[in-house]
Protein backbone atom coordinates (compact mmCIF):
# COMPACT_ATOMS: atom_id res chain seq x y z
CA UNK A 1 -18.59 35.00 11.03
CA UNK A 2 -16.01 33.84 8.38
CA UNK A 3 -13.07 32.27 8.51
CA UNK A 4 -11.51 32.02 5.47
CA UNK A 5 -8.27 29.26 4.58
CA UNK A 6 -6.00 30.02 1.57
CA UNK A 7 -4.55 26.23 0.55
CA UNK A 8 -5.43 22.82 0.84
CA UNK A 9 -2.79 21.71 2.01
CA UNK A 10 -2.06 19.46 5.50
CA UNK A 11 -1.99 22.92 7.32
CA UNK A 12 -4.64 24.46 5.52
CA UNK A 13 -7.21 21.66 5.62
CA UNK A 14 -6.37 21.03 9.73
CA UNK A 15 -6.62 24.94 9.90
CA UNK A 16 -9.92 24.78 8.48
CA UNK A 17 -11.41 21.54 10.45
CA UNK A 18 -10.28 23.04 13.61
CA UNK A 19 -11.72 26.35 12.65
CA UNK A 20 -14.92 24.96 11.96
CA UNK A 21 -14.99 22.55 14.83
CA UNK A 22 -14.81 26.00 16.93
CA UNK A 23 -18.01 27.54 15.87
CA UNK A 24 -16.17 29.56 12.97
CA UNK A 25 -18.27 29.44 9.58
CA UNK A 26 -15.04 28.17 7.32
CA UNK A 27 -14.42 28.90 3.31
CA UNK A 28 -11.02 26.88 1.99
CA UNK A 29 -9.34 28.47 -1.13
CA UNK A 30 -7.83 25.77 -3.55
CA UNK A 31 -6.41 26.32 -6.67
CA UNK A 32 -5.79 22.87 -7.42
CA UNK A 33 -8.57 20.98 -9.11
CA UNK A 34 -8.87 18.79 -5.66
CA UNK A 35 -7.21 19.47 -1.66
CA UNK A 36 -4.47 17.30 -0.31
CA UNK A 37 -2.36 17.20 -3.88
CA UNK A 38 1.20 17.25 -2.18
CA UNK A 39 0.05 15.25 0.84
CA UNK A 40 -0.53 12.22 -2.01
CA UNK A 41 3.21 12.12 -2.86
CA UNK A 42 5.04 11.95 0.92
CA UNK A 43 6.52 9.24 2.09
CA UNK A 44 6.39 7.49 -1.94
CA UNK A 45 3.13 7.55 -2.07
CA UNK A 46 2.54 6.15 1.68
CA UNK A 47 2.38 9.65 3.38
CA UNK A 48 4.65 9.65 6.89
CA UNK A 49 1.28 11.52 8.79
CA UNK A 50 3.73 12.20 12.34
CA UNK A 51 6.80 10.61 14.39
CA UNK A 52 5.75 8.52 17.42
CA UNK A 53 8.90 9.82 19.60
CA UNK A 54 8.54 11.56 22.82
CA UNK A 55 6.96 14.85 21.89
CA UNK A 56 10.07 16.47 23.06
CA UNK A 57 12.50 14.98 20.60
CA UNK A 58 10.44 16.41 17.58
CA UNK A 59 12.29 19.93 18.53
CA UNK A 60 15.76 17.43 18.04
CA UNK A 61 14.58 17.15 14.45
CA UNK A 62 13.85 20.64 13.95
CA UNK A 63 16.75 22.74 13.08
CA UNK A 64 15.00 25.80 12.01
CA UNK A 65 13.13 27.94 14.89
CA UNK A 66 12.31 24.86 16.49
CA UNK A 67 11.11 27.49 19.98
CA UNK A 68 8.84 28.96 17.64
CA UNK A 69 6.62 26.08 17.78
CA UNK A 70 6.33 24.81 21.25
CA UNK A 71 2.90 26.24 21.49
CA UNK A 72 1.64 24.57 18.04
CA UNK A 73 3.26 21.03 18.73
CA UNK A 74 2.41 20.52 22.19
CA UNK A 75 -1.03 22.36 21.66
CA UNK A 76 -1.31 19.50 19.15
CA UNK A 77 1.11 16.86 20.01
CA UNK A 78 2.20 13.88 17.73
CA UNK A 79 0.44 11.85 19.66
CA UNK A 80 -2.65 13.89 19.27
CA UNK A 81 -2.60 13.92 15.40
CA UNK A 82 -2.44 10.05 15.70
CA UNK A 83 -5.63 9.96 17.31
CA UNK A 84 -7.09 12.51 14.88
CA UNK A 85 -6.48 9.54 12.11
CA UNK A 86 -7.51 7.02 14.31
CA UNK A 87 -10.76 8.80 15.36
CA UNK A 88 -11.19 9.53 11.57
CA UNK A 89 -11.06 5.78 10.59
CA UNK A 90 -7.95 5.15 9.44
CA UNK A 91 -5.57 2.56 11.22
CA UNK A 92 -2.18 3.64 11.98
CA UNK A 93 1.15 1.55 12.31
CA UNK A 94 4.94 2.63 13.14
CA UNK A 95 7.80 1.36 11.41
CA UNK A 96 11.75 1.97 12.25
CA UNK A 97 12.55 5.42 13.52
CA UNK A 98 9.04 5.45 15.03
CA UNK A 99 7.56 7.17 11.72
CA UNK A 100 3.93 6.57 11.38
CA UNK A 101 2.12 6.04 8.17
CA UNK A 102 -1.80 4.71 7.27
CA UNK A 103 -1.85 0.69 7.42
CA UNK A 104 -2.64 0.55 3.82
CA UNK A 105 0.54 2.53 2.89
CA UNK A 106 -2.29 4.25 1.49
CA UNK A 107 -1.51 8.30 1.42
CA UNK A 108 -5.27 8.94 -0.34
CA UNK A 109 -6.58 7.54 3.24
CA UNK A 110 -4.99 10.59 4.75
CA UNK A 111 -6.46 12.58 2.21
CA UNK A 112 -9.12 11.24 1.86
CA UNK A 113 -10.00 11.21 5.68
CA UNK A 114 -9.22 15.00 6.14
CA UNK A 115 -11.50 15.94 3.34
CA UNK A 116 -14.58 14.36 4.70
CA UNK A 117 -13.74 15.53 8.09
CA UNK A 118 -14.14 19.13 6.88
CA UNK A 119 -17.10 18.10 4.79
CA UNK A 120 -19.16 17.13 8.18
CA UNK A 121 -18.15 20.10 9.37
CA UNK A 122 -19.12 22.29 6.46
CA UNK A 123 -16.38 23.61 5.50
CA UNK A 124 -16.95 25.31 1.98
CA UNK A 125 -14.36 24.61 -0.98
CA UNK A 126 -13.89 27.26 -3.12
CA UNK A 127 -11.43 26.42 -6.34
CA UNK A 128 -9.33 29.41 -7.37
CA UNK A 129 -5.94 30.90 -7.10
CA UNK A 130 -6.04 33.76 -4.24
CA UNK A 131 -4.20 36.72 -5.53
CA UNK A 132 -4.35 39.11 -2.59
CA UNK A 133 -6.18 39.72 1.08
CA UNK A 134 -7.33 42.93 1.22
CA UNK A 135 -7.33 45.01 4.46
CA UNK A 136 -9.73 47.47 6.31
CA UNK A 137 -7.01 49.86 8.23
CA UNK A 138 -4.79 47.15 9.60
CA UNK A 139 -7.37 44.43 9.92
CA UNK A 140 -7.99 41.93 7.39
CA UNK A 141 -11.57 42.63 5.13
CA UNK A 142 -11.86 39.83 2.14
CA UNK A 143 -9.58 37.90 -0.06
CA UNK A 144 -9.74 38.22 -3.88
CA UNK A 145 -9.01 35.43 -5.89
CA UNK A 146 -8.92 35.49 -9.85
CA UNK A 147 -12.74 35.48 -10.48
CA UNK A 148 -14.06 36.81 -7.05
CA UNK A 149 -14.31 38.89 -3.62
CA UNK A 150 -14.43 36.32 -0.38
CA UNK A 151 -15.17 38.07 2.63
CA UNK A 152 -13.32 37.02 5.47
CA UNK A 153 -13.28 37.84 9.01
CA UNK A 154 -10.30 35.84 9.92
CA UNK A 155 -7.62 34.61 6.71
CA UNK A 156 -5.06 31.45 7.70
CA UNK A 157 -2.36 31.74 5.00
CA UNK A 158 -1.65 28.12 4.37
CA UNK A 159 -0.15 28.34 0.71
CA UNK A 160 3.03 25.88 1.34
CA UNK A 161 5.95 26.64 0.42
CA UNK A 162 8.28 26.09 -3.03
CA UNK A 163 8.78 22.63 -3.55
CA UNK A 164 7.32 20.57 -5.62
CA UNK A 165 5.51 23.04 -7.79
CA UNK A 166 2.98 21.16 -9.75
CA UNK A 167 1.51 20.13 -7.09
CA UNK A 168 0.41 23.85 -6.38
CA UNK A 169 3.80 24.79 -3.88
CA UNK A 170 4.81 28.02 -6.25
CA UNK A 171 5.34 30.30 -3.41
CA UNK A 172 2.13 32.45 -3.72
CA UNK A 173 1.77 33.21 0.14
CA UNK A 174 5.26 34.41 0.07
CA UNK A 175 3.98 37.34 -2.42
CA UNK A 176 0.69 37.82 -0.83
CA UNK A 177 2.02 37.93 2.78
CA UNK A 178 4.90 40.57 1.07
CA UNK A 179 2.12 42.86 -0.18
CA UNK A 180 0.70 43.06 3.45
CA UNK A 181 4.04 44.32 4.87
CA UNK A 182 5.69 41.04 5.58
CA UNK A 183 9.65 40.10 5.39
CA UNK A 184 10.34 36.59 3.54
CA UNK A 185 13.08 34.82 4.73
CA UNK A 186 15.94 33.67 1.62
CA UNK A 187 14.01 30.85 0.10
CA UNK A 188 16.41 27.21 -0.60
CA UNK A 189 16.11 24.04 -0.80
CA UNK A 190 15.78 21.29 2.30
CA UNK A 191 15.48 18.06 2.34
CA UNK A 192 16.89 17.89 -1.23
CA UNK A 193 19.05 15.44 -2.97
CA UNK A 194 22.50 16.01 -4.25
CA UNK A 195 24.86 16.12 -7.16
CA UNK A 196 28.08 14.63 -7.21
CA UNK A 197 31.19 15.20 -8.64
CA UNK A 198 31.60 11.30 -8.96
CA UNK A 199 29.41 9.75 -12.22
CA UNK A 200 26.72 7.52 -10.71
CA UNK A 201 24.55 6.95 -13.90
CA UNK A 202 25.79 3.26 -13.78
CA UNK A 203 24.33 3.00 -10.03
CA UNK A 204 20.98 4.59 -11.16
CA UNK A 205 17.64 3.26 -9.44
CA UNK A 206 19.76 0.84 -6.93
CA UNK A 207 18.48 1.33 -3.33
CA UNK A 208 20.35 0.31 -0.31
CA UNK A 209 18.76 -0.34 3.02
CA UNK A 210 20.71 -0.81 6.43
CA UNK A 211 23.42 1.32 5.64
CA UNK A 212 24.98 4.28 7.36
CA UNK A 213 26.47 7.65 6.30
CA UNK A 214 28.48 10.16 7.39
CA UNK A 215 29.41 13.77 6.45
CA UNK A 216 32.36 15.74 6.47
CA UNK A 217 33.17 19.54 5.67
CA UNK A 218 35.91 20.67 3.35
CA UNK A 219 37.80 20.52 6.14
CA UNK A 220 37.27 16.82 7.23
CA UNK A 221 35.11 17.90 10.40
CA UNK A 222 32.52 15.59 10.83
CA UNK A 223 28.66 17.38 10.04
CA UNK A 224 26.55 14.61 10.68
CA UNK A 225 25.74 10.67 10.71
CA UNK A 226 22.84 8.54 10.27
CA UNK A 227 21.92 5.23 9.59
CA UNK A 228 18.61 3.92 7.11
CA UNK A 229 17.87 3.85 3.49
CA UNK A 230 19.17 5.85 0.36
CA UNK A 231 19.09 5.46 -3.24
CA UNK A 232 21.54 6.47 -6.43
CA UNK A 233 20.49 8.30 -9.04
CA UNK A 234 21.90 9.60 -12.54
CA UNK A 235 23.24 13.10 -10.93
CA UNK A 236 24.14 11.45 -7.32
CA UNK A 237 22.47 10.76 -4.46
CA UNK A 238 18.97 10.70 -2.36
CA UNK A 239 16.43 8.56 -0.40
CA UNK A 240 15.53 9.27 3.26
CA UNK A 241 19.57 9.32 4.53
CA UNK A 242 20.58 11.88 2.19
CA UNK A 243 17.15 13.85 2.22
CA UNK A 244 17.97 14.00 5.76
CA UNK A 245 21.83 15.02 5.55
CA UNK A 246 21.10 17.58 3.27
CA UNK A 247 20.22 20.10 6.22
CA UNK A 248 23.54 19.83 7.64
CA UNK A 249 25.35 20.92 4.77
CA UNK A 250 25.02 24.34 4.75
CA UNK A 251 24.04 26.38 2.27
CA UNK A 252 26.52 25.73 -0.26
CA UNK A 253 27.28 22.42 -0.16
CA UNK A 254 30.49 22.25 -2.84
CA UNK A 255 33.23 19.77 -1.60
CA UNK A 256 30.89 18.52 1.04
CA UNK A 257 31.69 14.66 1.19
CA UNK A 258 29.34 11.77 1.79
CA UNK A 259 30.88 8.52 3.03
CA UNK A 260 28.85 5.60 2.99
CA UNK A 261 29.74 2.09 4.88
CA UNK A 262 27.87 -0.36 3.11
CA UNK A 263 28.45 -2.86 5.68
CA UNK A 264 27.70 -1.00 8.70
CA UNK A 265 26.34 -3.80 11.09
CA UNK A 266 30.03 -5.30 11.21
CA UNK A 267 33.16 -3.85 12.40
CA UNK A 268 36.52 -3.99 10.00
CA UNK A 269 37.59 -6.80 11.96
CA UNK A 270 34.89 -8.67 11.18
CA UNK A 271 34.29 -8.05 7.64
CA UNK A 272 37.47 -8.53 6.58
CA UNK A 273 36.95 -12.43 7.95
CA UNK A 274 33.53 -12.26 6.12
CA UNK A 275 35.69 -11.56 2.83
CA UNK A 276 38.37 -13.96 3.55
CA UNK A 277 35.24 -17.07 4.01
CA UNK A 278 34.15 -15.52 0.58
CA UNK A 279 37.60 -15.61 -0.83
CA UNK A 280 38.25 -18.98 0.32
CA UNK A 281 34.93 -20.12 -1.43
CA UNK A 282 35.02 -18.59 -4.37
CA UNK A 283 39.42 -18.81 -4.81
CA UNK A 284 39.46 -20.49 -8.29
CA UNK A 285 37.41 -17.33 -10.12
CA UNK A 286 37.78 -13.95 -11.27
CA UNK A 287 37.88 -11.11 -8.95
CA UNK A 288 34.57 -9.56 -10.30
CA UNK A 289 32.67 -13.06 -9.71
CA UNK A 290 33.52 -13.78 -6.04
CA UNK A 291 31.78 -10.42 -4.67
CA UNK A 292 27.71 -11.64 -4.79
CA UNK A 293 27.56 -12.91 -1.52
CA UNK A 294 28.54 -9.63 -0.51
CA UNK A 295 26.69 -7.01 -2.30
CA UNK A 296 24.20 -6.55 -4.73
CA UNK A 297 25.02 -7.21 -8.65
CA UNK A 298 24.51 -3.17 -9.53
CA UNK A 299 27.23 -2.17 -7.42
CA UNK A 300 29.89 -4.70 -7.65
CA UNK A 301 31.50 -3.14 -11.07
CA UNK A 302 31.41 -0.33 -9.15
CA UNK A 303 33.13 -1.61 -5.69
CA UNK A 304 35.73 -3.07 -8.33
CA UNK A 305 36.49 0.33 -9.97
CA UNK A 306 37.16 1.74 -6.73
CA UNK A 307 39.16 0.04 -5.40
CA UNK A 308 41.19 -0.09 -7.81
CA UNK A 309 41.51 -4.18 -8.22
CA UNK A 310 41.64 -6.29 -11.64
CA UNK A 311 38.46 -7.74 -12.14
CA UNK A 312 39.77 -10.68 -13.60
CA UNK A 313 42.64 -10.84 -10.98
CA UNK A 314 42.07 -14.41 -9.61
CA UNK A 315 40.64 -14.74 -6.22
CA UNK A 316 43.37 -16.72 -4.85
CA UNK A 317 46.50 -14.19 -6.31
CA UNK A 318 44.78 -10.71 -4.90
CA UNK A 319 47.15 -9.45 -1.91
CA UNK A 320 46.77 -8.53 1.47
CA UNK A 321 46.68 -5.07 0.75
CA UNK A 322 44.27 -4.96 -2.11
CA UNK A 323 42.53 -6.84 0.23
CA UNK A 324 42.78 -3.66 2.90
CA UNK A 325 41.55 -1.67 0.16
CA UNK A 326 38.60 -3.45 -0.85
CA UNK A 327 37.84 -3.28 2.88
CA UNK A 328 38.11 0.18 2.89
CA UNK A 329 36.08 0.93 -0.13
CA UNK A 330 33.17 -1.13 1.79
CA UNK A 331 33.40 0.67 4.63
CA UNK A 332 34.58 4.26 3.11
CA UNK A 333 32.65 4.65 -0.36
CA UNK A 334 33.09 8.65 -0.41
CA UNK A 335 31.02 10.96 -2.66
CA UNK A 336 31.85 14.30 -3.20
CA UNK A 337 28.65 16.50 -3.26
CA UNK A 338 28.92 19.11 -6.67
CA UNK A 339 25.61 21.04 -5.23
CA UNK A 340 22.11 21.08 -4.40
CA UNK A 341 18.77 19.96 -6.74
CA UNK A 342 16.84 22.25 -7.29
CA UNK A 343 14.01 23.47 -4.59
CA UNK A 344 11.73 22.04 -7.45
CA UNK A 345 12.62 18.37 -6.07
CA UNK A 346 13.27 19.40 -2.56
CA UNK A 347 10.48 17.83 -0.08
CA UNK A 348 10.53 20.95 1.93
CA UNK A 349 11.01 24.50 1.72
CA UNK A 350 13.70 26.45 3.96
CA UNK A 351 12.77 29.93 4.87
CA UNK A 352 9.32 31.74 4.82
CA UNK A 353 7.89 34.15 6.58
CA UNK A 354 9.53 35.79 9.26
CA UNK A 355 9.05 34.17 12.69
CA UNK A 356 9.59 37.83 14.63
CA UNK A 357 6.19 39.00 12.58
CA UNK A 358 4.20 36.12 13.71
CA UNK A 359 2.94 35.65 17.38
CA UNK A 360 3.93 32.17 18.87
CA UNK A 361 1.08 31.27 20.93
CA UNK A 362 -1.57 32.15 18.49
CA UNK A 363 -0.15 32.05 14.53
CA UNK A 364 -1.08 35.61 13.99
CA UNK A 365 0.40 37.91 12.47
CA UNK A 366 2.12 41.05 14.38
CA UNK A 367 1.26 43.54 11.68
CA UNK A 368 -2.19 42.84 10.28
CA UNK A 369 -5.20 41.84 12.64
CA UNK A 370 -7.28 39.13 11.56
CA UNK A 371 -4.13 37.35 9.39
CA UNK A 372 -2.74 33.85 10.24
CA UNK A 373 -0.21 31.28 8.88
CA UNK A 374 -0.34 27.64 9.34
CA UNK A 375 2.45 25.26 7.53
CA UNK A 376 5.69 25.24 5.39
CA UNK A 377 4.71 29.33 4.09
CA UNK A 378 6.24 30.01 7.75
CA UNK A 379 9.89 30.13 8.51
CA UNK A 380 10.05 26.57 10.08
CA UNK A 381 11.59 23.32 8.49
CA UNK A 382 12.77 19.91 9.86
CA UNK A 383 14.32 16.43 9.18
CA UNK A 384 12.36 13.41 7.20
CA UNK A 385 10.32 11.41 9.77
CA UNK A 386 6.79 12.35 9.98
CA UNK A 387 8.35 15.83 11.18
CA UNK A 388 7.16 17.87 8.69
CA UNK A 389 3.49 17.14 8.83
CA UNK A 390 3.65 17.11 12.79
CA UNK A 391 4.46 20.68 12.06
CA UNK A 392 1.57 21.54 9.46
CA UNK A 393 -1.08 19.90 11.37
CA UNK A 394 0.23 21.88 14.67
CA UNK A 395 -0.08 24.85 13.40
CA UNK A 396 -2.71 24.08 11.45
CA UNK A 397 -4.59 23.45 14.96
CA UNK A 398 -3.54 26.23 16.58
CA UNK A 399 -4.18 29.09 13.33
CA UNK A 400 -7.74 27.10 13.07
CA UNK A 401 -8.38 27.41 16.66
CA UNK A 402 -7.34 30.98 17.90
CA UNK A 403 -8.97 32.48 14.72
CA UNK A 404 -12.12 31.14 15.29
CA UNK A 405 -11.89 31.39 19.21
CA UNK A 406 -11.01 35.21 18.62
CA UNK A 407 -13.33 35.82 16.39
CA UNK A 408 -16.05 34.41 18.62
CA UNK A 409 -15.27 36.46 21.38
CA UNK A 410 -15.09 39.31 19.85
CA UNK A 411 -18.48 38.89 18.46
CA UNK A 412 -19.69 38.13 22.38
């Protein structure tokens, strides 16, 4: 009996080694020249495989339909996909905010360790775009791709979602799944970086570690926090603290502001004696040349320009209250968000296919027999921090599993 696995993907290759380690005969549909293509670009390049939190916490980090998936994640716990890795030969290691990635740093271990996985267990690659399953009554029959008829017991529709199209994310399950009678949730953007309203093209490519941020509505009520690493770009802002912020904005972000304290690890108190000791050292210069103890050299024209000091204002005449505002430029550095990237450069898709229409404990559809959906083509999203993943290779697991355990005993 076949089970057949549109996408190569995280969910669609776990979907397809956990189908075949279940007895199920398995045929994966790629239309990428090679599996894994998106899964070679997370985390930089170093590929964040799962979160080693208490299993519990991953629903904290889940702010779309996170009840939906208690049956994938702790069918297939974080702690169970890093001893899938392990078991497959690659070393694992946990860095701040317990995120997990390969030793190496190496994302084409992950990769490259799922694809031989499914190669001991026979699963068949087939390269082609799949344009449509096609149905006997209201069970699924075959999938057709561009050049040929696959039949299929079972289909998992693992397609991904819309982000990051060239590596093959353009949304096809959301058509296919559409055909069959299935509602799409509105498609945006998550995990995406932001425009601002402020120019930032002088701050381009600078990265800042150990910082914090906070958010604030038009209306000054506080959205959300955090604390990590983010970088500037020429249109505004992203890295792992913004990428993360981004899904408390809302869905139109415009007047949204971003505050960042630069110097988060000390209080006002005690940075303003911090810039007093650099004062004091550096009294007989200009402003702009007694500020490299305390940042980096990218951002200190910038600093200047905020707070609205004269650069070549000696050290020794600038007042107590230029002072305050140099403080509070440190600690305040506000960015007014102008809107969303595009969901081309978002790391995640938000909305898919409609929870209600899928069953919880099992990944199948409600409407068509037979039909499946592992990953991000599902209405399910989360935070940065290995969450994402957690959630293909869970459902991944369970799609994999209940298709071929079904089909199997229906075959008894």
């Amino acid at each position: 009996m076949m089970v057949v696995v549109i996408g190569g993907g995280a969910a669609g290759l776990m979907a397809a080694i956990t189908a075949a380690l279940n007895g199920a005969d398995v045929t994966l549909i790629e239309k990428n020249a090679d599996v894994g293509k998106k899964l070679l670009i997370t985390g930089k390049g170093r590929c964040n495989v799962t979160n080693a939190c208490v299993t519990q916490e991953i629903f904290e980090n889940i702010p779309t339909n996170a009840s939906f998936l208690y049956s994938a994640i702790y069918g297939f716990t974080n702690y169970d996909v890093m001893d899938f890795f392990e078991n497959c030969g690659v070393p694992l290691k946990t860095e701040r905010g317990e995120r997990v990635f390969p030793q190496s740093d190496r994302a084409k271990d992950i990769v490259d360790a799922l694809k031989r996985r499914a190669n001991e267990l026979g699963v068949k690659t087939i390269r082609g775009r799949a344009e449509a399953i096609i149905t006997n009554g209201e069970k699924v029959s075959s999938v057709k791709t561009e050049t040929q008829t696959v039949f299929a017991d079972k289909v998992i529709l693992a397609t991904g979602g819309k982000s990051y199209p060239k590596t093959g994310s353009t949304g096809d399950g959301y058509k296919i799944a559409q055909k069959m009678g299935h509602s799409v949730t509105k498609i945006k953007p998550a995990l995406v970086p932001v425009e601002t309203i402020e120019d930032t093209s002088a701050l381009m490519g600078l990265s800042l570690r150990n910082v914090s941020i906070s958010v604030f509505d038009k209306n000054n009520r506080r959205l959300h926090s955090d604390f990590g690493e983010m970088l500037f770009t020429h249109y505004g802002l992203t890295g792992p603290l913004i990428l993360s912020s981004s899904s408390h904005m809302g869905e139109n972000p415009e007047g949204v502001q971003i505050e960042i304290d630069l110097k988060s690890a000390l209080d006002e108190e005690t940075l303003d004696k911090r810039i007093l000791r650099d004062f004091e050292k550096y009294k007989n210069r200009n402003f702009e040349n007694a500020l490299s103890d305390l940042l980096p050299s990218k951002i200190i024209g910038y600093i200047i320009e905020r707070s609205q000091i004269d650069r070549f204002k000696k050290v020794n005449s600038i007042t107590k209250e230029e002072r305050k505002r140099l403080l509070y430029t440190l600690k305040h550095l506000a960015f007014t968000v102008k809107g969303y990237r595009s969901v081309d450069e978002a790391i995640v898709t938000s909305g898919g296919i409609n929870v209600k229409e899928i069953n919880a404990s099992t990944m199948e559809s409600k409407l068509i027999k037979g039909l499946y959906f592992a990953g991000e083509v599902i209405d399910v999203d989360a935070y940065t921090g290995g969450f994402n993943l957690q959630i293909a290779f869970s459902t991944g697991v369970l799609a994999g599993k209940k298709a071929a355990k079904e089909e199997m005993k229906e075959n008894d």
